[in-house]
C-alpha atoms as a PDB file:
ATOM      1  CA  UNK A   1      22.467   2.779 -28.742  1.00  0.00           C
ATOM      2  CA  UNK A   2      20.963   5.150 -30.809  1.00  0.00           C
ATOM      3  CA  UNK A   3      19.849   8.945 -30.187  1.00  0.00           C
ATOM      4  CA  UNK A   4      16.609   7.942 -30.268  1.00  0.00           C
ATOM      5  CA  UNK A   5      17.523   5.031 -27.949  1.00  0.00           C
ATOM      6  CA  UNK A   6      18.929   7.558 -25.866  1.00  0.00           C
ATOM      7  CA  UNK A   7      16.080   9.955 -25.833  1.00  0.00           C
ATOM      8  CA  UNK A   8      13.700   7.398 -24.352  1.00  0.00           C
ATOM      9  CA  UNK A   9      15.673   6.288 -22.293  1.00  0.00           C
ATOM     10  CA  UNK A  10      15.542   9.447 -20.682  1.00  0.00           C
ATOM     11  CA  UNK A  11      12.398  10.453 -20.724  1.00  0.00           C
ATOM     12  CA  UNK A  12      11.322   6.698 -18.926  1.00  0.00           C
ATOM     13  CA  UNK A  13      14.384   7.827 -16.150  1.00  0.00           C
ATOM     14  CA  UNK A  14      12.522  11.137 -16.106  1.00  0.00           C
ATOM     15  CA  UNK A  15       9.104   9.677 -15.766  1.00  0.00           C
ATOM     16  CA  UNK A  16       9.827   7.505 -13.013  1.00  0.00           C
ATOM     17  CA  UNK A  17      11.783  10.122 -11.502  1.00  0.00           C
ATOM     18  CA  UNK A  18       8.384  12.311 -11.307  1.00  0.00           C
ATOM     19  CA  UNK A  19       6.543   9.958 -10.212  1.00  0.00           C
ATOM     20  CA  UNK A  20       9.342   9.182  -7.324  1.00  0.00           C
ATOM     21  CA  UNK A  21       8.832  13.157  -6.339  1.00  0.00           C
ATOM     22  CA  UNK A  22       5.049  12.851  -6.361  1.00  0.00           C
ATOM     23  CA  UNK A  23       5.222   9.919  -4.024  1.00  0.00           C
ATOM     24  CA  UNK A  24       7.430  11.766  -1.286  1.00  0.00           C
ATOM     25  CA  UNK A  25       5.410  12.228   1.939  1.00  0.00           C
ATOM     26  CA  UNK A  26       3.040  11.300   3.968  1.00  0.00           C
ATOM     27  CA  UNK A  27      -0.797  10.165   2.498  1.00  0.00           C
ATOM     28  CA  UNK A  28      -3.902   9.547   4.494  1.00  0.00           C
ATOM     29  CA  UNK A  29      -6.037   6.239   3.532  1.00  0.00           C
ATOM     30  CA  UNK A  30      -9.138   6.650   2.139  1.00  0.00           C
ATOM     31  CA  UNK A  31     -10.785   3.810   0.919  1.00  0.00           C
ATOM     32  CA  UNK A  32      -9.695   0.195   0.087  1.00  0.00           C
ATOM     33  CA  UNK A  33     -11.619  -1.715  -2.125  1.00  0.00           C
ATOM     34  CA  UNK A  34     -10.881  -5.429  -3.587  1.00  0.00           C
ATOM     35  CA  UNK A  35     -13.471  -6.586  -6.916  1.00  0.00           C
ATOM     36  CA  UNK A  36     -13.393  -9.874  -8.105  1.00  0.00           C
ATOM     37  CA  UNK A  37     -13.600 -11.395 -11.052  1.00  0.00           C
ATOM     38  CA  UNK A  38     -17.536 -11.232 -11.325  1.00  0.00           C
ATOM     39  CA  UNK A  39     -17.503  -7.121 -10.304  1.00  0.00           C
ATOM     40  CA  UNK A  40     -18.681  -7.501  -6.990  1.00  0.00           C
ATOM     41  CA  UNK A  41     -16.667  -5.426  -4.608  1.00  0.00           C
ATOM     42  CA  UNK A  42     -16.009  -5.225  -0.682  1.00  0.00           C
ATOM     43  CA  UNK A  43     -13.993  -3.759   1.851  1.00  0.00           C
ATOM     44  CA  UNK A  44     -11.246  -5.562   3.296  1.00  0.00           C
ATOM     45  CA  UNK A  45     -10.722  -3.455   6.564  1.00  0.00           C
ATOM     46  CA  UNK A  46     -14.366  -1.985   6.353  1.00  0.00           C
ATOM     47  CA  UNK A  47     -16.380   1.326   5.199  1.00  0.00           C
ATOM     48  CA  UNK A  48     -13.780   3.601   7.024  1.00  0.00           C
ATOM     49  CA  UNK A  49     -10.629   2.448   7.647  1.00  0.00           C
ATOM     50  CA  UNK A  50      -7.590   3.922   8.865  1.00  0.00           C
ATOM     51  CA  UNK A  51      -3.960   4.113   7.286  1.00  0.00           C
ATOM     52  CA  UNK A  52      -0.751   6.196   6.797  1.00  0.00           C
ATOM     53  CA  UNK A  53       1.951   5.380   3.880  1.00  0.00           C
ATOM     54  CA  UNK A  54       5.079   7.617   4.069  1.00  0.00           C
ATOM     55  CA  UNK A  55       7.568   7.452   0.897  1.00  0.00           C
ATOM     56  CA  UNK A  56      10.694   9.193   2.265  1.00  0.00           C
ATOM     57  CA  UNK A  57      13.892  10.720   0.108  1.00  0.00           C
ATOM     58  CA  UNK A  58      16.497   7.950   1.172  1.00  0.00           C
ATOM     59  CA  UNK A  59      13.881   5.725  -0.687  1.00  0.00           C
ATOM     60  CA  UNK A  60      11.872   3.913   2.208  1.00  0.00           C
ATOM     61  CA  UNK A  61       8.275   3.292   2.145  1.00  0.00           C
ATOM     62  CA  UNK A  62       5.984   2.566   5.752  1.00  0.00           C
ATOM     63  CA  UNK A  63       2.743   1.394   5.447  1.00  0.00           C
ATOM     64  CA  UNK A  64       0.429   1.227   8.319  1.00  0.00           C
ATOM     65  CA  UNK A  65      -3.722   0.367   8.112  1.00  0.00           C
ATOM     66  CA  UNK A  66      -6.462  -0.637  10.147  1.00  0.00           C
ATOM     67  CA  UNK A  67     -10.044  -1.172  10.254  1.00  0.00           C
ATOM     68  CA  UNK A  68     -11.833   1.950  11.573  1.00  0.00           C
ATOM     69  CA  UNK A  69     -14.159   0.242  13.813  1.00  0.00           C
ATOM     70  CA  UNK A  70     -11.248  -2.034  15.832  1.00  0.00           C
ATOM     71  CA  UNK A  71     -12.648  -2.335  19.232  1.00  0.00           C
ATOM     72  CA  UNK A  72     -10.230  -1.091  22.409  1.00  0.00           C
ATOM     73  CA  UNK A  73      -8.555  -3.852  24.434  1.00  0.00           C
ATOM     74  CA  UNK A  74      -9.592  -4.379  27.980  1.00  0.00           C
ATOM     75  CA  UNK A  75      -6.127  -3.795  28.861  1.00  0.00           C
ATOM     76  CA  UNK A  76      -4.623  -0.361  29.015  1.00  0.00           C
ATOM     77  CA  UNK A  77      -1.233  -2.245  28.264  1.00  0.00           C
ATOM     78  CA  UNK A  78      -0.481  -4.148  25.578  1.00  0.00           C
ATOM     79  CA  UNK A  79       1.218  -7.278  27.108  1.00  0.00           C
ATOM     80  CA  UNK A  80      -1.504  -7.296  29.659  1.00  0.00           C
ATOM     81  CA  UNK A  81      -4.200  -7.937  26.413  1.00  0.00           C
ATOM     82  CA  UNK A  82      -5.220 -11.377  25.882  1.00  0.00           C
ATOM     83  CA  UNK A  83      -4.641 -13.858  22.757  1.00  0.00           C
ATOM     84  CA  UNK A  84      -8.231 -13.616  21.414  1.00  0.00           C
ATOM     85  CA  UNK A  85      -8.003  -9.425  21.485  1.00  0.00           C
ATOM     86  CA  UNK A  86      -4.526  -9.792  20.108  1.00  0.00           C
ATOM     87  CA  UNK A  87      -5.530 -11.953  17.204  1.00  0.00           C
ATOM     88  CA  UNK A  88      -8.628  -9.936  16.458  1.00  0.00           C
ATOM     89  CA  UNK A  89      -6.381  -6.516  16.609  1.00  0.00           C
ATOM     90  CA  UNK A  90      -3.968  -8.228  14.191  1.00  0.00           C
ATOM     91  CA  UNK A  91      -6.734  -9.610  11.711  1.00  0.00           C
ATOM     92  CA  UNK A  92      -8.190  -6.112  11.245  1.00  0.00           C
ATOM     93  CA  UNK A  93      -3.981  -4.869  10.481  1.00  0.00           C
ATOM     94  CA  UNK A  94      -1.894  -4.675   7.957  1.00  0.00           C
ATOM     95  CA  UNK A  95       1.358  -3.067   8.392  1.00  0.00           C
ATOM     96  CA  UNK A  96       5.108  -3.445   6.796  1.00  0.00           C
ATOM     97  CA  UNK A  97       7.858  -1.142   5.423  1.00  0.00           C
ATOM     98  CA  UNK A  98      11.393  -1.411   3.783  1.00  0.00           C
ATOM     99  CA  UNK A  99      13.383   0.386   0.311  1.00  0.00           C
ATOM    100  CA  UNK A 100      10.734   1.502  -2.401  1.00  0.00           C
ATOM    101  CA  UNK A 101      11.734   1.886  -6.095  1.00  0.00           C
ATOM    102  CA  UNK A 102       9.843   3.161  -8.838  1.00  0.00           C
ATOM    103  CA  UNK A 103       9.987   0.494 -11.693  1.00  0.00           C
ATOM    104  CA  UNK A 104       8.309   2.453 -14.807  1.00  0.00           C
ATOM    105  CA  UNK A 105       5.725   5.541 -14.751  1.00  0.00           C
ATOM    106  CA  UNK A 106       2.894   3.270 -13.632  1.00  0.00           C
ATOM    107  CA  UNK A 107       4.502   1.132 -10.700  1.00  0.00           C
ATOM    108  CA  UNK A 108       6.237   0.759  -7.458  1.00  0.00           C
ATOM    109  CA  UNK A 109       7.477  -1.959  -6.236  1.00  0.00           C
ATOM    110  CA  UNK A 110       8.230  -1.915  -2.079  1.00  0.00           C
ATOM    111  CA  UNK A 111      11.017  -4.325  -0.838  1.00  0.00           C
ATOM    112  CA  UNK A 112       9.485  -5.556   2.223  1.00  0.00           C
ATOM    113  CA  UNK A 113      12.107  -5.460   5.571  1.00  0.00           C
ATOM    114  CA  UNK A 114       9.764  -5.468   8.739  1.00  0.00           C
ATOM    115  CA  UNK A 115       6.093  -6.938   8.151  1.00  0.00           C
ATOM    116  CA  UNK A 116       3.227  -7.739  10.821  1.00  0.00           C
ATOM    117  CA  UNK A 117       2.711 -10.490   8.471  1.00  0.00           C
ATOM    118  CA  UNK A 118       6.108 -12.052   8.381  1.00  0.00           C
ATOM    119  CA  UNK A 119       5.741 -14.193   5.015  1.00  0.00           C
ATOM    120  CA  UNK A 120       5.822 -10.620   3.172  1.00  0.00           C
ATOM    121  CA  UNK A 121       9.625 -10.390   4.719  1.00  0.00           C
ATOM    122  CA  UNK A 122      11.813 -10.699   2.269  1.00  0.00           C
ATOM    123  CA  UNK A 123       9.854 -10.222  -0.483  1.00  0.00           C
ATOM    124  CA  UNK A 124       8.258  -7.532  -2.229  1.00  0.00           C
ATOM    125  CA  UNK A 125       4.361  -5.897  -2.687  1.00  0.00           C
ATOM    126  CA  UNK A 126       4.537  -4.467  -6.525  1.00  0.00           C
ATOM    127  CA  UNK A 127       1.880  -1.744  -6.948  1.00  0.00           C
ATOM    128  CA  UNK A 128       0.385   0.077  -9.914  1.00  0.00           C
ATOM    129  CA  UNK A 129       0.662   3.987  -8.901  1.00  0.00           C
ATOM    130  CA  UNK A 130      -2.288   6.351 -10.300  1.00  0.00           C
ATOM    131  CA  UNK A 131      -2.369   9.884  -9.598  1.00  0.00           C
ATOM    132  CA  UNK A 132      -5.721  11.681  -9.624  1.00  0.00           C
ATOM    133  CA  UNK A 133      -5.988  15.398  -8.950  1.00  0.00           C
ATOM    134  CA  UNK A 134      -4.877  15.393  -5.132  1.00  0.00           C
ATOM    135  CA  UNK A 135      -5.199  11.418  -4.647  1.00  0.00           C
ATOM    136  CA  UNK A 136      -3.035   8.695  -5.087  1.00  0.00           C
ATOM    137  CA  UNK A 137      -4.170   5.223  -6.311  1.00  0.00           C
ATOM    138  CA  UNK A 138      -2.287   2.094  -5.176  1.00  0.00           C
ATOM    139  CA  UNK A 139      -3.374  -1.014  -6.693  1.00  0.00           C
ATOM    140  CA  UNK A 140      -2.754  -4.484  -7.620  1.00  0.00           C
ATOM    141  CA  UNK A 141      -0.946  -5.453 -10.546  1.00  0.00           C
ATOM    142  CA  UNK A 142      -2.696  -8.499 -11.493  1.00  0.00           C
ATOM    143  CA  UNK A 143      -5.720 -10.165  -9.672  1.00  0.00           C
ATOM    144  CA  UNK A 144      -4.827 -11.897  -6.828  1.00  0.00           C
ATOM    145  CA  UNK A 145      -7.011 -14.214  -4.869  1.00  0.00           C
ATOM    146  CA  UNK A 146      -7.902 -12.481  -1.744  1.00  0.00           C
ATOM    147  CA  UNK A 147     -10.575 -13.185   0.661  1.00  0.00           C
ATOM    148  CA  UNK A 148     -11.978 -16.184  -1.133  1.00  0.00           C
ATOM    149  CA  UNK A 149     -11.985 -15.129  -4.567  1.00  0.00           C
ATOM    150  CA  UNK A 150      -9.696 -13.420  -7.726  1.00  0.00           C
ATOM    151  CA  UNK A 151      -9.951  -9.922  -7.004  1.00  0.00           C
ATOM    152  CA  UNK A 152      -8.224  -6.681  -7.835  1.00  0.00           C
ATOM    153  CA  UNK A 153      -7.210  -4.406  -4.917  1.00  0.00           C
ATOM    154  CA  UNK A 154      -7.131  -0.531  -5.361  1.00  0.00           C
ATOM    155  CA  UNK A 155      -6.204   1.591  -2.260  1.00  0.00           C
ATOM    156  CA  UNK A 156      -6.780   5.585  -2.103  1.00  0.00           C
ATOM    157  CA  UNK A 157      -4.994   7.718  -0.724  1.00  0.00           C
ATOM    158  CA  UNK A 158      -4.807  11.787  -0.011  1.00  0.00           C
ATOM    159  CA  UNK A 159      -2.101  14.163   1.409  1.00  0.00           C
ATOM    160  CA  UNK A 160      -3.380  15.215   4.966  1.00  0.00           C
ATOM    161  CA  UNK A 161      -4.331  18.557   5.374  1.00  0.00           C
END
């Protein structure tokens, strides 16, 4: 390897490594948007949903998010709610977790360990990461089709306050 080899080398180690730092925390969702292919664009859990996504040091990731405008259950207990509220709470949920690792300055890739869905267990949700001013963009590498069409998925984030 060469100096120059070397040299980059570092700085990509470096680059990730900021990006790694930036990530540590806790972020608030703000909006989630998916756009297909012909530009139109809708919201997957609604006009205001809800989320968290924490990146800790040991290199774990937990991402929780929810449409705003779920409805309560009729039960103050969970295992007291019925099948249909159960299955509408789910449909309007996405949550999983496991090791995060920054691949290059633009992306993250999360290792998925626990999953409300469980066909994301084992494998892994790879994310282009955008920082703008105080917000953090998560988005979809490569269309993907998602409620009935190819679309593109960006999710926006900010630190609470």
């Amino acid at each position: 390897m060469t100096v120059t080899d070397h040299t980059a080398a570092g700085n990509e180690r470096e680059a990730r490594e900021e990006i790694r730092r930036r990530l540590l925390g806790a972020w608030h969702l703000v909006s989630y948007t998916a756009t297909s292919t012909d530009g139109k664009v809708i919201h997957p859990l609604g006009p205001a949903p809800h989320g968290l996504i924490v990146y800790t040091p040991q290199g774990y990731m937990s991402a929780q998010l929810g449409r705003g405008d779920r409805p309560p259950m009729s039960s103050a207990r969970l295992e007291d709610a019925t099948a249909d509220e159960l299955a509408q709470a789910a449909a309007g949920y996405v949550a999983y977790g496991g090791p995060f690792e920054v691949v290059d300055p633009t992306t993250v890739e999360h290792h998925v360990t626990t999953s409300l869905f469980p066909n994301w267990i084992g494998r892994s949700q790879v994310r282009t990461v955008n920082f703008e001013g105080p917000l953090l963009k998560l988005g979809l590498v490569t269309p993907t089709r998602l409620w009935g069409a190819e679309r593109t998925a960006e999710l926006t984030w900010n630190r609470p306050t």
